[in-house]
C-alpha atoms as a PDB file:
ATOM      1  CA  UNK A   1     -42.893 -49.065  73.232  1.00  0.00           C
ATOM      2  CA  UNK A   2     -41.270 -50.576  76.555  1.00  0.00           C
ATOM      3  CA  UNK A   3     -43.633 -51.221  79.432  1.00  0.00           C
ATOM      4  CA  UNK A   4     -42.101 -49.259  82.755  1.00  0.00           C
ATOM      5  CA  UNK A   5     -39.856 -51.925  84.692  1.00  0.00           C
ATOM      6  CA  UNK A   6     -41.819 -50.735  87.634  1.00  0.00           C
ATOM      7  CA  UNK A   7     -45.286 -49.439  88.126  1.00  0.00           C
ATOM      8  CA  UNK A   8     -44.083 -46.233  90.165  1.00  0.00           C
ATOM      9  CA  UNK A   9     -41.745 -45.336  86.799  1.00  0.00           C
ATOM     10  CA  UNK A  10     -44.834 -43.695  85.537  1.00  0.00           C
ATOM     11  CA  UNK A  11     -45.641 -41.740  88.655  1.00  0.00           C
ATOM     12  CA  UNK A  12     -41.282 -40.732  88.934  1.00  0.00           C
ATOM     13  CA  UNK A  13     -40.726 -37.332  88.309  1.00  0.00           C
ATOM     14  CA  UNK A  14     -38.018 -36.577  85.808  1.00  0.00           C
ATOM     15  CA  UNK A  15     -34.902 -34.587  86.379  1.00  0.00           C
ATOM     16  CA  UNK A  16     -35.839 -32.234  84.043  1.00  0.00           C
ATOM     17  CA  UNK A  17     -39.426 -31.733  85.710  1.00  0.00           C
ATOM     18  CA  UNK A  18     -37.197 -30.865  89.144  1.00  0.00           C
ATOM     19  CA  UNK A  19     -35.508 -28.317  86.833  1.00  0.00           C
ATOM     20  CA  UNK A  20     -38.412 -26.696  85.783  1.00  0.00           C
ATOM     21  CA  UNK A  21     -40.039 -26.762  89.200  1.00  0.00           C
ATOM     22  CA  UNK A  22     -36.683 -24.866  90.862  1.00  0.00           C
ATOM     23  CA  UNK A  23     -36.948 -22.806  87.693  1.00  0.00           C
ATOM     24  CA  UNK A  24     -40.756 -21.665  88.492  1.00  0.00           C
ATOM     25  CA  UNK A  25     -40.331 -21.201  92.197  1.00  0.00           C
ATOM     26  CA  UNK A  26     -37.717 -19.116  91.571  1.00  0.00           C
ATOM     27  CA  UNK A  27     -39.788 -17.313  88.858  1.00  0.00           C
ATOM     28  CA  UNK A  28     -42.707 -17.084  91.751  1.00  0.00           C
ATOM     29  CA  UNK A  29     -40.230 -15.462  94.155  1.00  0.00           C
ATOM     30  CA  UNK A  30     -39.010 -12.928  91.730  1.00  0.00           C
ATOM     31  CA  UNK A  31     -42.188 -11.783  90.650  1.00  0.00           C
ATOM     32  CA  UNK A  32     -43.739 -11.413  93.993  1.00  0.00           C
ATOM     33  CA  UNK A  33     -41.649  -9.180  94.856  1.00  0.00           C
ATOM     34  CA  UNK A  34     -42.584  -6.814  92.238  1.00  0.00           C
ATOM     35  CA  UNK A  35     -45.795  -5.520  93.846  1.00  0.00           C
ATOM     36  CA  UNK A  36     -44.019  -4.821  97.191  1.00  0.00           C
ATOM     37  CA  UNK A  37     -41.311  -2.944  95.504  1.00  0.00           C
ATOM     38  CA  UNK A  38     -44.059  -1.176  93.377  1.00  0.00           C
ATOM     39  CA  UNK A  39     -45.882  -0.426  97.084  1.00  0.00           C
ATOM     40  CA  UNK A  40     -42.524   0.578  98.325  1.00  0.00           C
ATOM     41  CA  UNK A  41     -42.311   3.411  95.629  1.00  0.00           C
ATOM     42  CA  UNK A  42     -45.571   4.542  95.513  1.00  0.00           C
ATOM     43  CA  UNK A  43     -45.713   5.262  99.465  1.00  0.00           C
ATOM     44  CA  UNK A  44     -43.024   7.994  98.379  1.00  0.00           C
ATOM     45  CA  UNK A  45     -39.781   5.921  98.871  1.00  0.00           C
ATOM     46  CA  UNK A  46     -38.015   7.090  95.383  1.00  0.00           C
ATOM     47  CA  UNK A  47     -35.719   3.508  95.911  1.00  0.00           C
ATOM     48  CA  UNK A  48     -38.484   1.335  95.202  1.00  0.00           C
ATOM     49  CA  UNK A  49     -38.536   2.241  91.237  1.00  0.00           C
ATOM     50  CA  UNK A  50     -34.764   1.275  91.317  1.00  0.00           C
ATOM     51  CA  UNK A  51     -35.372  -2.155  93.224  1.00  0.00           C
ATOM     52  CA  UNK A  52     -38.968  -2.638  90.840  1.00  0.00           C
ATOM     53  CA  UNK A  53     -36.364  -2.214  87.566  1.00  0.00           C
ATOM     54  CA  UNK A  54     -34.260  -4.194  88.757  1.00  0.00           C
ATOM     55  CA  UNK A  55     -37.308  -7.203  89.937  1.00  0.00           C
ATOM     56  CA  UNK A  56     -38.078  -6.858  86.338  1.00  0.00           C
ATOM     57  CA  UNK A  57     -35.208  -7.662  85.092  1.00  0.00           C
ATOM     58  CA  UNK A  58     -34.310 -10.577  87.331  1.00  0.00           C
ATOM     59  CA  UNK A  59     -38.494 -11.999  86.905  1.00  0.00           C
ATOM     60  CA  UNK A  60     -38.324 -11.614  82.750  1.00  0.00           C
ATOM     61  CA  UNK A  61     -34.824 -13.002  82.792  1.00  0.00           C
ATOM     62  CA  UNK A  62     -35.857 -16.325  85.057  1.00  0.00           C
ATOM     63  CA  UNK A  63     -38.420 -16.066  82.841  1.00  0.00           C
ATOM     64  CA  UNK A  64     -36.527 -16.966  79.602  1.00  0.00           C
ATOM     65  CA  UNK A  65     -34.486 -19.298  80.916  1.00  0.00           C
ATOM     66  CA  UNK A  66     -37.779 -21.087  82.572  1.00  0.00           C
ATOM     67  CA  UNK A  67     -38.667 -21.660  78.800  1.00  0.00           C
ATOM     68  CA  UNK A  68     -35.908 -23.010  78.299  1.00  0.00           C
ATOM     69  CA  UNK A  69     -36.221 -25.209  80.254  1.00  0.00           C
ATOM     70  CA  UNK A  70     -39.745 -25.939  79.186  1.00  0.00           C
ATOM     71  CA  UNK A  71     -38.901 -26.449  75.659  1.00  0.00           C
ATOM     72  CA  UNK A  72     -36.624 -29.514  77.276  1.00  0.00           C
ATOM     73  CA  UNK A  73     -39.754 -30.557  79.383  1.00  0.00           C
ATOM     74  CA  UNK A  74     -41.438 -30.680  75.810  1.00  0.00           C
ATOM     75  CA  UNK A  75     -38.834 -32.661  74.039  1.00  0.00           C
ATOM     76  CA  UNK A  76     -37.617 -34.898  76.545  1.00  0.00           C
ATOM     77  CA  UNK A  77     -41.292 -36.129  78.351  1.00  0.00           C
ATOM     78  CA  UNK A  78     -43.474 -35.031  75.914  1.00  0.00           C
ATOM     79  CA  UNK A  79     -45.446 -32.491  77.647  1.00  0.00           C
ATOM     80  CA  UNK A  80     -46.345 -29.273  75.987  1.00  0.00           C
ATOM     81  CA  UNK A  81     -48.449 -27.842  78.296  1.00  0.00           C
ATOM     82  CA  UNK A  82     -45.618 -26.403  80.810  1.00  0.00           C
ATOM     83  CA  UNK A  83     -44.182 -24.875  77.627  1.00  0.00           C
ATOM     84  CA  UNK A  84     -47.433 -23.291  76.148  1.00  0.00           C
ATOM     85  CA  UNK A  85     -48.171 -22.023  80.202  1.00  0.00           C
ATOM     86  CA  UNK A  86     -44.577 -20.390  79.923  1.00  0.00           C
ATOM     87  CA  UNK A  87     -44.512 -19.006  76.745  1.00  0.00           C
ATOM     88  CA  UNK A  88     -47.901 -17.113  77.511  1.00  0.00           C
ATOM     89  CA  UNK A  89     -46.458 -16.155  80.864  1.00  0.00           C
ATOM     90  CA  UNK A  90     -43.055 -14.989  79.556  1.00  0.00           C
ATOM     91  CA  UNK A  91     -45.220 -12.474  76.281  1.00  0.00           C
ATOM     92  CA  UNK A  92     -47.346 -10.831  79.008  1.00  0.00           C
ATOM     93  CA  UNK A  93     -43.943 -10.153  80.689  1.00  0.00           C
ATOM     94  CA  UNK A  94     -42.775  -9.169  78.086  1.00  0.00           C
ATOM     95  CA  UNK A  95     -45.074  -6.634  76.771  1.00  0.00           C
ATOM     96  CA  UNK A  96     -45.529  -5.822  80.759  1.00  0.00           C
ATOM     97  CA  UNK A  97     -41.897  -4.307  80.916  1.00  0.00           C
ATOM     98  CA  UNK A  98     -42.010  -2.221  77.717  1.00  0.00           C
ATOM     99  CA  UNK A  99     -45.610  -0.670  79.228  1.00  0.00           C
ATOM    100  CA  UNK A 100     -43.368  -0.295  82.416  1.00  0.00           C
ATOM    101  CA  UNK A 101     -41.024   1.207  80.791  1.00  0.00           C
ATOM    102  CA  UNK A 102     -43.131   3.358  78.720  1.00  0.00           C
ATOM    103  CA  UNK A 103     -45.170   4.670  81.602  1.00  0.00           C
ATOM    104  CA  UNK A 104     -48.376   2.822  80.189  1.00  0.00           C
ATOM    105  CA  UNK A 105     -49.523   2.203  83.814  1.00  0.00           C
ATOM    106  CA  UNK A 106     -53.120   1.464  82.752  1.00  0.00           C
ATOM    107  CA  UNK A 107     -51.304  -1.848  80.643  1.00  0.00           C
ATOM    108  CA  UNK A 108     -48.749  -2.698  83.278  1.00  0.00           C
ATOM    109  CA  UNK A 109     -50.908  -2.698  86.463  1.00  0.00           C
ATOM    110  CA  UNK A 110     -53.654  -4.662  85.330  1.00  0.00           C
ATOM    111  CA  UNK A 111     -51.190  -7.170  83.072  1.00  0.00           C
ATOM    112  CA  UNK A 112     -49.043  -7.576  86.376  1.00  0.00           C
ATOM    113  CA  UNK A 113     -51.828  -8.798  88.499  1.00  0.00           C
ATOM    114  CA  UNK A 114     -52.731 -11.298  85.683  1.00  0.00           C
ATOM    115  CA  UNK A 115     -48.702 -12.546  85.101  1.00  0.00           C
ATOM    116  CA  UNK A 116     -48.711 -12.777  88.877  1.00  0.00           C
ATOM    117  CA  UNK A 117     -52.007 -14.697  88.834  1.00  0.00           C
ATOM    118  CA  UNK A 118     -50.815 -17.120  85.891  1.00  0.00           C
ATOM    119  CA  UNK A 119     -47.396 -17.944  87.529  1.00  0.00           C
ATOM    120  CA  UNK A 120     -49.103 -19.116  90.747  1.00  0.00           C
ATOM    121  CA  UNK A 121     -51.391 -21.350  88.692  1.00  0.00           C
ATOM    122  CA  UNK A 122     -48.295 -22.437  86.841  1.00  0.00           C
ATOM    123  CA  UNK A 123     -46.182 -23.351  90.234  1.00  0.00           C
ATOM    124  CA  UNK A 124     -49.281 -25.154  91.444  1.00  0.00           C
ATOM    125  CA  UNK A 125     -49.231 -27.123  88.196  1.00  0.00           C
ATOM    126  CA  UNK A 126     -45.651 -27.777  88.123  1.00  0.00           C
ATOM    127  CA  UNK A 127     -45.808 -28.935  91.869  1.00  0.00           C
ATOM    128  CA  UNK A 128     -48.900 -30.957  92.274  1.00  0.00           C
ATOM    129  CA  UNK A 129     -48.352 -33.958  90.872  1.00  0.00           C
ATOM    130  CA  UNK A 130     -45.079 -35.791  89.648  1.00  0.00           C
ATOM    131  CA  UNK A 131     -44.127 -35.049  85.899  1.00  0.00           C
ATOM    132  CA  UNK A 132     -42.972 -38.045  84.356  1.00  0.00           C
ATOM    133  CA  UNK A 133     -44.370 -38.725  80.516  1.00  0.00           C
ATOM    134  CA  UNK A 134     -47.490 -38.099  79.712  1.00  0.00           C
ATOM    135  CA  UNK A 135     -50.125 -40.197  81.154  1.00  0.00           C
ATOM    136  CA  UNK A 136     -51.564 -42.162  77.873  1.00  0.00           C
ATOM    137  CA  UNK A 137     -48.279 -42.866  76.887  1.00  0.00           C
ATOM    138  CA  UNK A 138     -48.338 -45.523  79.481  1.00  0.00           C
ATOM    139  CA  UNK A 139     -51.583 -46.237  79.375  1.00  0.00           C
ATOM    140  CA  UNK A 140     -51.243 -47.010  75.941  1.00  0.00           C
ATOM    141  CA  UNK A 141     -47.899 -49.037  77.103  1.00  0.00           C
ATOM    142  CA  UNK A 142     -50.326 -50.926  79.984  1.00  0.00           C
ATOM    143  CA  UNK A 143     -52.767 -51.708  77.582  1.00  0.00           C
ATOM    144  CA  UNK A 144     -50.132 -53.075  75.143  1.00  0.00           C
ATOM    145  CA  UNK A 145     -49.060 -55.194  78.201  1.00  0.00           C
ATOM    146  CA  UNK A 146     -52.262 -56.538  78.659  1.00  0.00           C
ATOM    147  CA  UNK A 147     -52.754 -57.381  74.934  1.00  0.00           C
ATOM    148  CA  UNK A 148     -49.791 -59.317  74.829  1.00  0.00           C
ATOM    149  CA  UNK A 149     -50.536 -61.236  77.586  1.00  0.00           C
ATOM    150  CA  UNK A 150     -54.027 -62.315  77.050  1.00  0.00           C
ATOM    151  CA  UNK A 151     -52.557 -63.025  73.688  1.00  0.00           C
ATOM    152  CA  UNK A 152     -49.967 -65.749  75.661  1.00  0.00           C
ATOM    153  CA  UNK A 153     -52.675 -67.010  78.052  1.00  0.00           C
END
């Protein structure tokens, strides 16, 4: 494997990491919304189970797209993690808008706070530090460096 040409190649976030970051932010937005529109309804404003529907559909489709995304993440820097974070994420959705939609209220309350909870954690991930490849890779690339030049000194 290549060494970086420059030492802040490693620390360079990817275009596809700024992808997935615009793609959780957005994600983050959409779902927060959900509890005010749930508040909205439940203070006796009919409207507010119209505008929650249609959150849910906006959130779980962002959602799917965000793992798209992720499965490029995956593929193209080597890092799973945003993936697995999504996919988890994206099931508890998932099964959150069929309890929704069933009236399970005792699934979909407690399962909202906890998607809500996850994709804050997520966008904190995503957001915190650049996402280039994964850090051993060039470690492993450094120390490869290193090798080969002791081995020319």
């Amino acid at each position: 494997m290549a060494v970086p040409a420059r030492s802040g190649d490693a620390l360079r976030t990817r275009p596809s990491a700024w992808v997935l970051r615009g793609f959780v932010t957005a994600h983050v937005v959409a779902i927060v919304g959900q509890p005010v529109f749930a508040g909205v309804y439940l203070s006796g404003d009919y409207d507010g189970l119209r505008l929650h529907e249609a959150g849910a559909n906006v959130t779980t489709s962002v959602g799917y797209l965000q793992l798209i995304v992720a499965i490029v993440v995956w593929v193209r820097l080597r890092r799973p993690g945003p993936f697995v974070a999504t996919l988890a994420v994206v099931v508890a959705e998932t099964v959150q808008y069929f309890a929704g939609m069933q009236g399970a209220l005792w699934l979909h309350l407690p399962l909202g706070v906890l998607t809500v909870v996850g994709l804050v954690v997520q966008f904190i991930a995503v957001w915190r530090r650049p996402a280039g490849p994964r850090p051993q890779e060039h470690t492993m690339q450094a120390r490869e460096a290193r090798e080969r030049e002791a081995d020319d000194a």
